[in-house]
PDB file of N, CA and C in Angstrom:
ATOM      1  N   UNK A   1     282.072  27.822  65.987  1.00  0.00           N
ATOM      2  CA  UNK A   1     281.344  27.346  64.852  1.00  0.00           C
ATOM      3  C   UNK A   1     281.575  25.860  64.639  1.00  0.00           C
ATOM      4  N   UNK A   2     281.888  25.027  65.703  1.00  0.00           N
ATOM      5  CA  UNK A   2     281.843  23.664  65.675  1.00  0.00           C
ATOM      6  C   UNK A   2     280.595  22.840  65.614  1.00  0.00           C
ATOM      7  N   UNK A   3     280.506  21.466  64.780  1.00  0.00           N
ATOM      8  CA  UNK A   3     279.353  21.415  65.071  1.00  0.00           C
ATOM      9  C   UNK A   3     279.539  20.675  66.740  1.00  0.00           C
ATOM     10  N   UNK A   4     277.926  20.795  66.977  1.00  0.00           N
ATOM     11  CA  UNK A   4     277.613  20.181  68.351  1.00  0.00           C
ATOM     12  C   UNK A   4     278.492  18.635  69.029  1.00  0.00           C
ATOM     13  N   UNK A   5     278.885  17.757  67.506  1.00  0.00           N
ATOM     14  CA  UNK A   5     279.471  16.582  68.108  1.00  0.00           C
ATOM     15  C   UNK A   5     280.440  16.270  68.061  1.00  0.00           C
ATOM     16  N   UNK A   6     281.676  17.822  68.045  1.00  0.00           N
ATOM     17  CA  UNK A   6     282.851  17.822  67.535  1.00  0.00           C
ATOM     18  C   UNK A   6     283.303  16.385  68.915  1.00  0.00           C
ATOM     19  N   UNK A   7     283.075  17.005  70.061  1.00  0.00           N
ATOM     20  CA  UNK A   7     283.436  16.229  70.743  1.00  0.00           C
ATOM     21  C   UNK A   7     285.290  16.474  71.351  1.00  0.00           C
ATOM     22  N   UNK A   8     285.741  15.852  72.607  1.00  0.00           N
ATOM     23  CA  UNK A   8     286.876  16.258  72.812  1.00  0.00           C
ATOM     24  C   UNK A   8     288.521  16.176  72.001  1.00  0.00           C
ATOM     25  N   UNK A   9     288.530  15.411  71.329  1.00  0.00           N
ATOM     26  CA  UNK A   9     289.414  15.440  70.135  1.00  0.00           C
ATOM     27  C   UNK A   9     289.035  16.295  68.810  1.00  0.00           C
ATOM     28  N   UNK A  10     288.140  16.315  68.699  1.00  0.00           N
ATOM     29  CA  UNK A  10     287.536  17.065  67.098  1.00  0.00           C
ATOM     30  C   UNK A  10     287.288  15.308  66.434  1.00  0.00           C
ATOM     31  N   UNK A  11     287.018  15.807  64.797  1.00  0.00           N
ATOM     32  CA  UNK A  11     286.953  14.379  64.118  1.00  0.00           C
ATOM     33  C   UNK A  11     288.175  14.024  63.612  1.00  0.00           C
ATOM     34  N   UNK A  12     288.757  12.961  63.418  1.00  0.00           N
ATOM     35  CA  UNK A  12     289.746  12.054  63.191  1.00  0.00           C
ATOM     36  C   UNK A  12     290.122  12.747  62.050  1.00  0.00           C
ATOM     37  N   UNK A  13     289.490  13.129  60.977  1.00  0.00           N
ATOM     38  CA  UNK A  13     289.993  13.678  59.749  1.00  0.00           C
ATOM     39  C   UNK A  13     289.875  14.750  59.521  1.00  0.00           C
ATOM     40  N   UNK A  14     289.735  15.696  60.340  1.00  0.00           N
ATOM     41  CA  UNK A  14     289.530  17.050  60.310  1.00  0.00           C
ATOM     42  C   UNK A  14     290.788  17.713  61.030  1.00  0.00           C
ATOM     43  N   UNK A  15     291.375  18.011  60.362  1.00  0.00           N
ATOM     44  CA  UNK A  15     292.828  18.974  60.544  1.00  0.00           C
ATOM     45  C   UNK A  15     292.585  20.267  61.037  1.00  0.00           C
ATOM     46  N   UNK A  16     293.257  21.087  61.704  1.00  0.00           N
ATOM     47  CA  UNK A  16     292.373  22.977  61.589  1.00  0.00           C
ATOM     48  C   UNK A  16     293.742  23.221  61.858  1.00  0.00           C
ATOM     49  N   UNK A  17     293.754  24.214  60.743  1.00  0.00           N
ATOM     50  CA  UNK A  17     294.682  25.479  60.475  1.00  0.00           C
ATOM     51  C   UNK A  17     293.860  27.079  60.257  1.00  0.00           C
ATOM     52  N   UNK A  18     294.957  27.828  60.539  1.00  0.00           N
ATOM     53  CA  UNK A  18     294.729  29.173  60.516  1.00  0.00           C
ATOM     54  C   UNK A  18     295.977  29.940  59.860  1.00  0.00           C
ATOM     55  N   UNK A  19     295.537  30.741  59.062  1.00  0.00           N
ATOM     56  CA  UNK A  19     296.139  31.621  57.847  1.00  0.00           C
ATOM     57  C   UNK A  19     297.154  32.124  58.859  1.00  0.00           C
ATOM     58  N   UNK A  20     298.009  33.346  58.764  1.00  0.00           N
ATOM     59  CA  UNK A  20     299.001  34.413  59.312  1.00  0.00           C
ATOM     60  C   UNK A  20     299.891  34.810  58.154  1.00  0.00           C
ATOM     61  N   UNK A  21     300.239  36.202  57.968  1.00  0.00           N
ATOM     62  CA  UNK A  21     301.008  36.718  57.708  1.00  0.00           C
ATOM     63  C   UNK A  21     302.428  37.686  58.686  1.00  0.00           C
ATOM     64  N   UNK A  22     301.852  37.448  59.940  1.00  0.00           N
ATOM     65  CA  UNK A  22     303.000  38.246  60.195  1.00  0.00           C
ATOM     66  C   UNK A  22     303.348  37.590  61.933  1.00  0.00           C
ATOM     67  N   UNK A  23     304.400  37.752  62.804  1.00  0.00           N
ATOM     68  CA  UNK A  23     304.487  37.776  63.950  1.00  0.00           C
ATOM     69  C   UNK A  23     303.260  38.307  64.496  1.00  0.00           C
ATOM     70  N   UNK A  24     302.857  39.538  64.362  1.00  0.00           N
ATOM     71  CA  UNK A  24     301.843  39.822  65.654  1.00  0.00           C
ATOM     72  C   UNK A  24     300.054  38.655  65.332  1.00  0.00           C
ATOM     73  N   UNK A  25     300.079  38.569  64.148  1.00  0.00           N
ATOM     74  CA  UNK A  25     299.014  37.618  63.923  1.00  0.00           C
ATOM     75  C   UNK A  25     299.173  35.954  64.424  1.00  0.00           C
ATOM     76  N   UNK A  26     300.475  35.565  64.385  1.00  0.00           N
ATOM     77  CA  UNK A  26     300.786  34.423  64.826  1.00  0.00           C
ATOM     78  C   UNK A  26     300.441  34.517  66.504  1.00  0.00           C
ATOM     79  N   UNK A  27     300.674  35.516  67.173  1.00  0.00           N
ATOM     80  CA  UNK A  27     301.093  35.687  69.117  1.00  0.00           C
ATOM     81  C   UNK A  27     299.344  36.015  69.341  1.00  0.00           C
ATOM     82  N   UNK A  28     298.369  36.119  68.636  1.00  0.00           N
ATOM     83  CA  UNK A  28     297.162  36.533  68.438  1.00  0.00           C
ATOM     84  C   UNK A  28     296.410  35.265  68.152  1.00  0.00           C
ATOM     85  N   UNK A  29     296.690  34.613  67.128  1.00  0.00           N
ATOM     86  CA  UNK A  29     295.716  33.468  66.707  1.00  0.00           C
ATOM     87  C   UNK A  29     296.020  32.044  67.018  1.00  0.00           C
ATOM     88  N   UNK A  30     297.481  31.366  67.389  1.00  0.00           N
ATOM     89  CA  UNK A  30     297.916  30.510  67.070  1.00  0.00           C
ATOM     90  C   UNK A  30     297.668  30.001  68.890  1.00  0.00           C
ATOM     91  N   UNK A  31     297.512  30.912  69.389  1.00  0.00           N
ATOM     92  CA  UNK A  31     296.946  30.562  70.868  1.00  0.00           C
ATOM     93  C   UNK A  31     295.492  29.920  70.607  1.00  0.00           C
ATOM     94  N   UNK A  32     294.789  30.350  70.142  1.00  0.00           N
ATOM     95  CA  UNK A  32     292.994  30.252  69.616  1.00  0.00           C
ATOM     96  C   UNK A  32     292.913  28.825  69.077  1.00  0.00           C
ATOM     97  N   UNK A  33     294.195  28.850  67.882  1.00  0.00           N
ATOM     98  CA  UNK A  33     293.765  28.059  67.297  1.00  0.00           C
ATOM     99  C   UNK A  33     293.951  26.821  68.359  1.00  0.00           C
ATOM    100  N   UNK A  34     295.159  26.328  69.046  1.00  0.00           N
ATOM    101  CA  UNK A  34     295.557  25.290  69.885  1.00  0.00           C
ATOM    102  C   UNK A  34     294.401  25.328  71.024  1.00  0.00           C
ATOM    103  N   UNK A  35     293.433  26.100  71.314  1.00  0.00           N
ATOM    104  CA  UNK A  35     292.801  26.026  72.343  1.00  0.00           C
ATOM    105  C   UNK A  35     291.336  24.680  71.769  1.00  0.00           C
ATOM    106  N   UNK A  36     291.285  24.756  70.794  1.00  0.00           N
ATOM    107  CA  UNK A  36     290.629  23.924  70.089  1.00  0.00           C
ATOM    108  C   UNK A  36     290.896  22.198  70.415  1.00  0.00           C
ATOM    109  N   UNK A  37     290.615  21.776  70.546  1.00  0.00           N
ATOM    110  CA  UNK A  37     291.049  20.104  70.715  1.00  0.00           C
ATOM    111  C   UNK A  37     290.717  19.528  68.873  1.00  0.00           C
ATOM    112  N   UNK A  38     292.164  19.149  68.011  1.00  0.00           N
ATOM    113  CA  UNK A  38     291.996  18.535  67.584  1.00  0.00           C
ATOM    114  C   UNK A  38     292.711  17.568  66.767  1.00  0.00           C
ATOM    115  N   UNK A  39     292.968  17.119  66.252  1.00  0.00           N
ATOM    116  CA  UNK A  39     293.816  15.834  65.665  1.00  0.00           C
ATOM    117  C   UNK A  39     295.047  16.434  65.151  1.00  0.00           C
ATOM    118  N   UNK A  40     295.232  17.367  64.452  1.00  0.00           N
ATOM    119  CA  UNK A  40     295.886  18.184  63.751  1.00  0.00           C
ATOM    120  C   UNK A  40     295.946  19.339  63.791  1.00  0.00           C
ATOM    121  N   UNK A  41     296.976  20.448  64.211  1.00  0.00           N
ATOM    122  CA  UNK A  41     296.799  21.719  64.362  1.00  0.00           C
ATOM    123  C   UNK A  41     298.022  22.321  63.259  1.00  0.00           C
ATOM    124  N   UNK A  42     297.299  23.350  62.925  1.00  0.00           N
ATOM    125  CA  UNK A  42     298.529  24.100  61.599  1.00  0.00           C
ATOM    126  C   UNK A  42     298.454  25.270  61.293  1.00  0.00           C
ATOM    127  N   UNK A  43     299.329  26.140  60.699  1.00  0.00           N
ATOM    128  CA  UNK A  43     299.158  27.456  60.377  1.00  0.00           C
ATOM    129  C   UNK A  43     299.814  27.589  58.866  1.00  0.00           C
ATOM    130  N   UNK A  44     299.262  28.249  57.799  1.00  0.00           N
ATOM    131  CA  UNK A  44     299.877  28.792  56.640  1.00  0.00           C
ATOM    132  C   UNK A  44     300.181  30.064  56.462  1.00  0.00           C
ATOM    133  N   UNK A  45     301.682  30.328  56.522  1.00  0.00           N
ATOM    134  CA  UNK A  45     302.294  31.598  56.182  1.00  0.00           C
ATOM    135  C   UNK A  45     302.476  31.533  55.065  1.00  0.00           C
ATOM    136  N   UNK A  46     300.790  32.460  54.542  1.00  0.00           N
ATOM    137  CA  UNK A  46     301.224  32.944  53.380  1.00  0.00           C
ATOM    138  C   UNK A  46     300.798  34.132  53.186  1.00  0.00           C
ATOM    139  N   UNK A  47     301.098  35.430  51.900  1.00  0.00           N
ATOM    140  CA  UNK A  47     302.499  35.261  51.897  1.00  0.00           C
ATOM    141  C   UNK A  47     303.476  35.909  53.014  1.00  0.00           C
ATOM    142  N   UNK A  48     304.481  34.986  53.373  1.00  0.00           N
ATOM    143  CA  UNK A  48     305.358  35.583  54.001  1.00  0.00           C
ATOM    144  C   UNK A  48     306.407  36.726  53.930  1.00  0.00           C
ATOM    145  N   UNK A  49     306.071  38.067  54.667  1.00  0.00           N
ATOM    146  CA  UNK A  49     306.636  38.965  54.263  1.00  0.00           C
ATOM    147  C   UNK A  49     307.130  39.525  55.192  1.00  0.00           C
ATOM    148  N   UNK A  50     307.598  38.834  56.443  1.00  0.00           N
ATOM    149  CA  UNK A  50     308.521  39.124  57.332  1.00  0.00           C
ATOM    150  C   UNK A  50     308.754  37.726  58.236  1.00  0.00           C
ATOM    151  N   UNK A  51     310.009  37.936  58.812  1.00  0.00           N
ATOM    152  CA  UNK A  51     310.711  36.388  59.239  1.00  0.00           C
ATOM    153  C   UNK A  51     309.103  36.181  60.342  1.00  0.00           C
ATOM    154  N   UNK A  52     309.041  35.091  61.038  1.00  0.00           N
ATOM    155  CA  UNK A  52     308.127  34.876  61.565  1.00  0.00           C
ATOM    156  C   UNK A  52     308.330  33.507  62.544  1.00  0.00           C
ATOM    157  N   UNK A  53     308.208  33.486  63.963  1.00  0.00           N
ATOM    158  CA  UNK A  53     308.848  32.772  64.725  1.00  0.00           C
ATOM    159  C   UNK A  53     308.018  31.961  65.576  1.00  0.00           C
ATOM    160  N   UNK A  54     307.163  30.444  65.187  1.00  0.00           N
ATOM    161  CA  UNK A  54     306.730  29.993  66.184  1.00  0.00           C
ATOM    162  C   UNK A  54     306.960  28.585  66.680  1.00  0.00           C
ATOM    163  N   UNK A  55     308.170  28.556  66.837  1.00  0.00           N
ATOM    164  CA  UNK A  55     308.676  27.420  67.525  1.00  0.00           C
ATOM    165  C   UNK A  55     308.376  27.121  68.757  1.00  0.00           C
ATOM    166  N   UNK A  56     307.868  28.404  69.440  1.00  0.00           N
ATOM    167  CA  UNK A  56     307.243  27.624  71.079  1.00  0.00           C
ATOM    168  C   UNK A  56     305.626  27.035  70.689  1.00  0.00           C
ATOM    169  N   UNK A  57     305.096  27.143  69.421  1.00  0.00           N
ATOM    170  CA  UNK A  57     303.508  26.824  68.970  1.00  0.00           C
ATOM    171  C   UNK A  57     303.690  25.279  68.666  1.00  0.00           C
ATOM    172  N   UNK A  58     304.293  25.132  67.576  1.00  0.00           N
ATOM    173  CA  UNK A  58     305.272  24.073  66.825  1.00  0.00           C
ATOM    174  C   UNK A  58     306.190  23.106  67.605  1.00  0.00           C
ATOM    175  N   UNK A  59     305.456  22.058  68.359  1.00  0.00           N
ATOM    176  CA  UNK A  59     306.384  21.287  69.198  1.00  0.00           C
ATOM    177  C   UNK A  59     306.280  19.803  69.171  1.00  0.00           C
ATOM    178  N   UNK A  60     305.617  19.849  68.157  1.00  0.00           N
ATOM    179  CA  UNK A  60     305.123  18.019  67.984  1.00  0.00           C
ATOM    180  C   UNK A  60     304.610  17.754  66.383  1.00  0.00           C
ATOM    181  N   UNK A  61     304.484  16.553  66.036  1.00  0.00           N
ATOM    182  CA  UNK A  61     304.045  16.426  64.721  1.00  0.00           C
ATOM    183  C   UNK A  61     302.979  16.313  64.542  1.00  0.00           C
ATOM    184  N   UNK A  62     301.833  16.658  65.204  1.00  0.00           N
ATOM    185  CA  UNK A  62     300.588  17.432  64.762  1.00  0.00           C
ATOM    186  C   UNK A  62     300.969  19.047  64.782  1.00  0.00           C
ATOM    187  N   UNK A  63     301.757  19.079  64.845  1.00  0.00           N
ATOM    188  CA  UNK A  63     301.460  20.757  63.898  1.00  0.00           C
ATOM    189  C   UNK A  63     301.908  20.778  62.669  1.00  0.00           C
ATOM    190  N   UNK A  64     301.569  21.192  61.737  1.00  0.00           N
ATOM    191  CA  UNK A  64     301.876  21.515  60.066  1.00  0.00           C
ATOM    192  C   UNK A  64     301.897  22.896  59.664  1.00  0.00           C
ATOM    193  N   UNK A  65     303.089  23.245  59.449  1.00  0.00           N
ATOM    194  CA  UNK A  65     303.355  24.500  58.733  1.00  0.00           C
ATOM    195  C   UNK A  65     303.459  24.560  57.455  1.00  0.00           C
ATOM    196  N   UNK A  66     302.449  24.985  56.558  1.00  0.00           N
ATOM    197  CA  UNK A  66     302.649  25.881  55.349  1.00  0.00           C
ATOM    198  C   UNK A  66     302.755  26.895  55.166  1.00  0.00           C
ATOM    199  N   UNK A  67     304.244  27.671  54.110  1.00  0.00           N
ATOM    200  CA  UNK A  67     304.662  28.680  54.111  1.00  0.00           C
ATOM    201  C   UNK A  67     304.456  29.022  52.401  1.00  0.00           C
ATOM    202  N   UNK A  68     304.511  30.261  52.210  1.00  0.00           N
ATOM    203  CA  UNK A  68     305.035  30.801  51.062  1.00  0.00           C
ATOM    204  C   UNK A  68     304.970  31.977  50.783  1.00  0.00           C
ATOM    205  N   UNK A  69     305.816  32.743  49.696  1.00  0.00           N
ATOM    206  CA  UNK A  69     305.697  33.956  49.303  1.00  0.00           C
ATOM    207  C   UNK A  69     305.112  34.580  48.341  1.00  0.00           C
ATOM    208  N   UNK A  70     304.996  36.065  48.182  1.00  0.00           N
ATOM    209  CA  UNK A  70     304.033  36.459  47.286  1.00  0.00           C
ATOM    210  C   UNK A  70     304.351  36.086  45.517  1.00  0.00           C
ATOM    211  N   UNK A  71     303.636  36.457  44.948  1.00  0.00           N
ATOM    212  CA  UNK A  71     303.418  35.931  43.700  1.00  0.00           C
ATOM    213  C   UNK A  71     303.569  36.959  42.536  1.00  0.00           C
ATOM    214  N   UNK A  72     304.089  37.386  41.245  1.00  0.00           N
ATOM    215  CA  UNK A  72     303.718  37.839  40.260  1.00  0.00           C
ATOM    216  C   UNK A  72     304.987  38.907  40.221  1.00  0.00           C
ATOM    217  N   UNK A  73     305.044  39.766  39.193  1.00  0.00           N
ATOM    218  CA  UNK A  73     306.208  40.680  39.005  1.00  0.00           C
ATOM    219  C   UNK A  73     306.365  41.860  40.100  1.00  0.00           C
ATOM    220  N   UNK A  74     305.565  42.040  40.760  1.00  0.00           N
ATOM    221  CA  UNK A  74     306.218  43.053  42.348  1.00  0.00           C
ATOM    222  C   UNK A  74     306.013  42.516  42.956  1.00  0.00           C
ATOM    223  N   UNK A  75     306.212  40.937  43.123  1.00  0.00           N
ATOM    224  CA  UNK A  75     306.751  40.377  44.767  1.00  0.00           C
ATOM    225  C   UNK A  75     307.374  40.482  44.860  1.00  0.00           C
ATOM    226  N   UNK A  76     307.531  40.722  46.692  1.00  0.00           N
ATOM    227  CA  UNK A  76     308.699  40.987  47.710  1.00  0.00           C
ATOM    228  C   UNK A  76     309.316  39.423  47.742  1.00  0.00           C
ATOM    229  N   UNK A  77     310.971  39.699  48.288  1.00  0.00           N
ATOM    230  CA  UNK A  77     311.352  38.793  48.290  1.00  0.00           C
ATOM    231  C   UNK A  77     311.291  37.808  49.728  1.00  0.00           C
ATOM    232  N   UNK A  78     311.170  36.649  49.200  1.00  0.00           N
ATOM    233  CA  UNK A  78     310.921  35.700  50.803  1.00  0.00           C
ATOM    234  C   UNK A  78     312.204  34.839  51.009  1.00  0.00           C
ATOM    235  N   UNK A  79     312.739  35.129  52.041  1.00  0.00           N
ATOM    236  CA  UNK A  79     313.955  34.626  52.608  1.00  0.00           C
ATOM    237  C   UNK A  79     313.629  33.453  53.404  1.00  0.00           C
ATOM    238  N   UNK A  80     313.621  31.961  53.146  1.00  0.00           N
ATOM    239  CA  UNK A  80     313.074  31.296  54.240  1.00  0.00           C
ATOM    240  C   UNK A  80     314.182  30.806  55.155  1.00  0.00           C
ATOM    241  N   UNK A  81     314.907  30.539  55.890  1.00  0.00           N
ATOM    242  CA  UNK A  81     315.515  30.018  57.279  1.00  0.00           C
ATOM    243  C   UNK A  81     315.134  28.095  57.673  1.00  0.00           C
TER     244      UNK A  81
END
């Protein structure tokens, strides 16, 4: 769903991230997403509700991780590392 002139970098100001909640969604999407050419690559764990490991994804400072946990009086608790 790019447009036609994304071109081989993507655009200069266009970042792309992809949601995940868990390990098996990270080993699933975070391949997809990097297959993309673009300035910025990232994923948001939210909410995080089990540890979640992608340090072989995560190897340079174009990647951006946002994390967080669930919200309101029966959230689970988030342990971050």
């Amino acid at each position: 769903m790019l447009p036609a002139d994304w071109g081989p970098g993507g655009y200069p100001n266009v970042w792309l991230l992809s949601t995940i909640v868990n390990q098996a969604e990270a080993e699933r999407d975070i391949p997809k997403l990097l297959a993309i050419p673009a300035v910025v690559h990232g994923v948001s764990i939210e909410p995080q509700i089990e540890p979640v490991d992608i340090s072989r994804y995560a190897t340079g400072d174009d990647f951006w991780v946002i994390c967080g946990g669930e919200s309101g009086g029966k959230a689970r608790p988030c342990a971050f590392r």
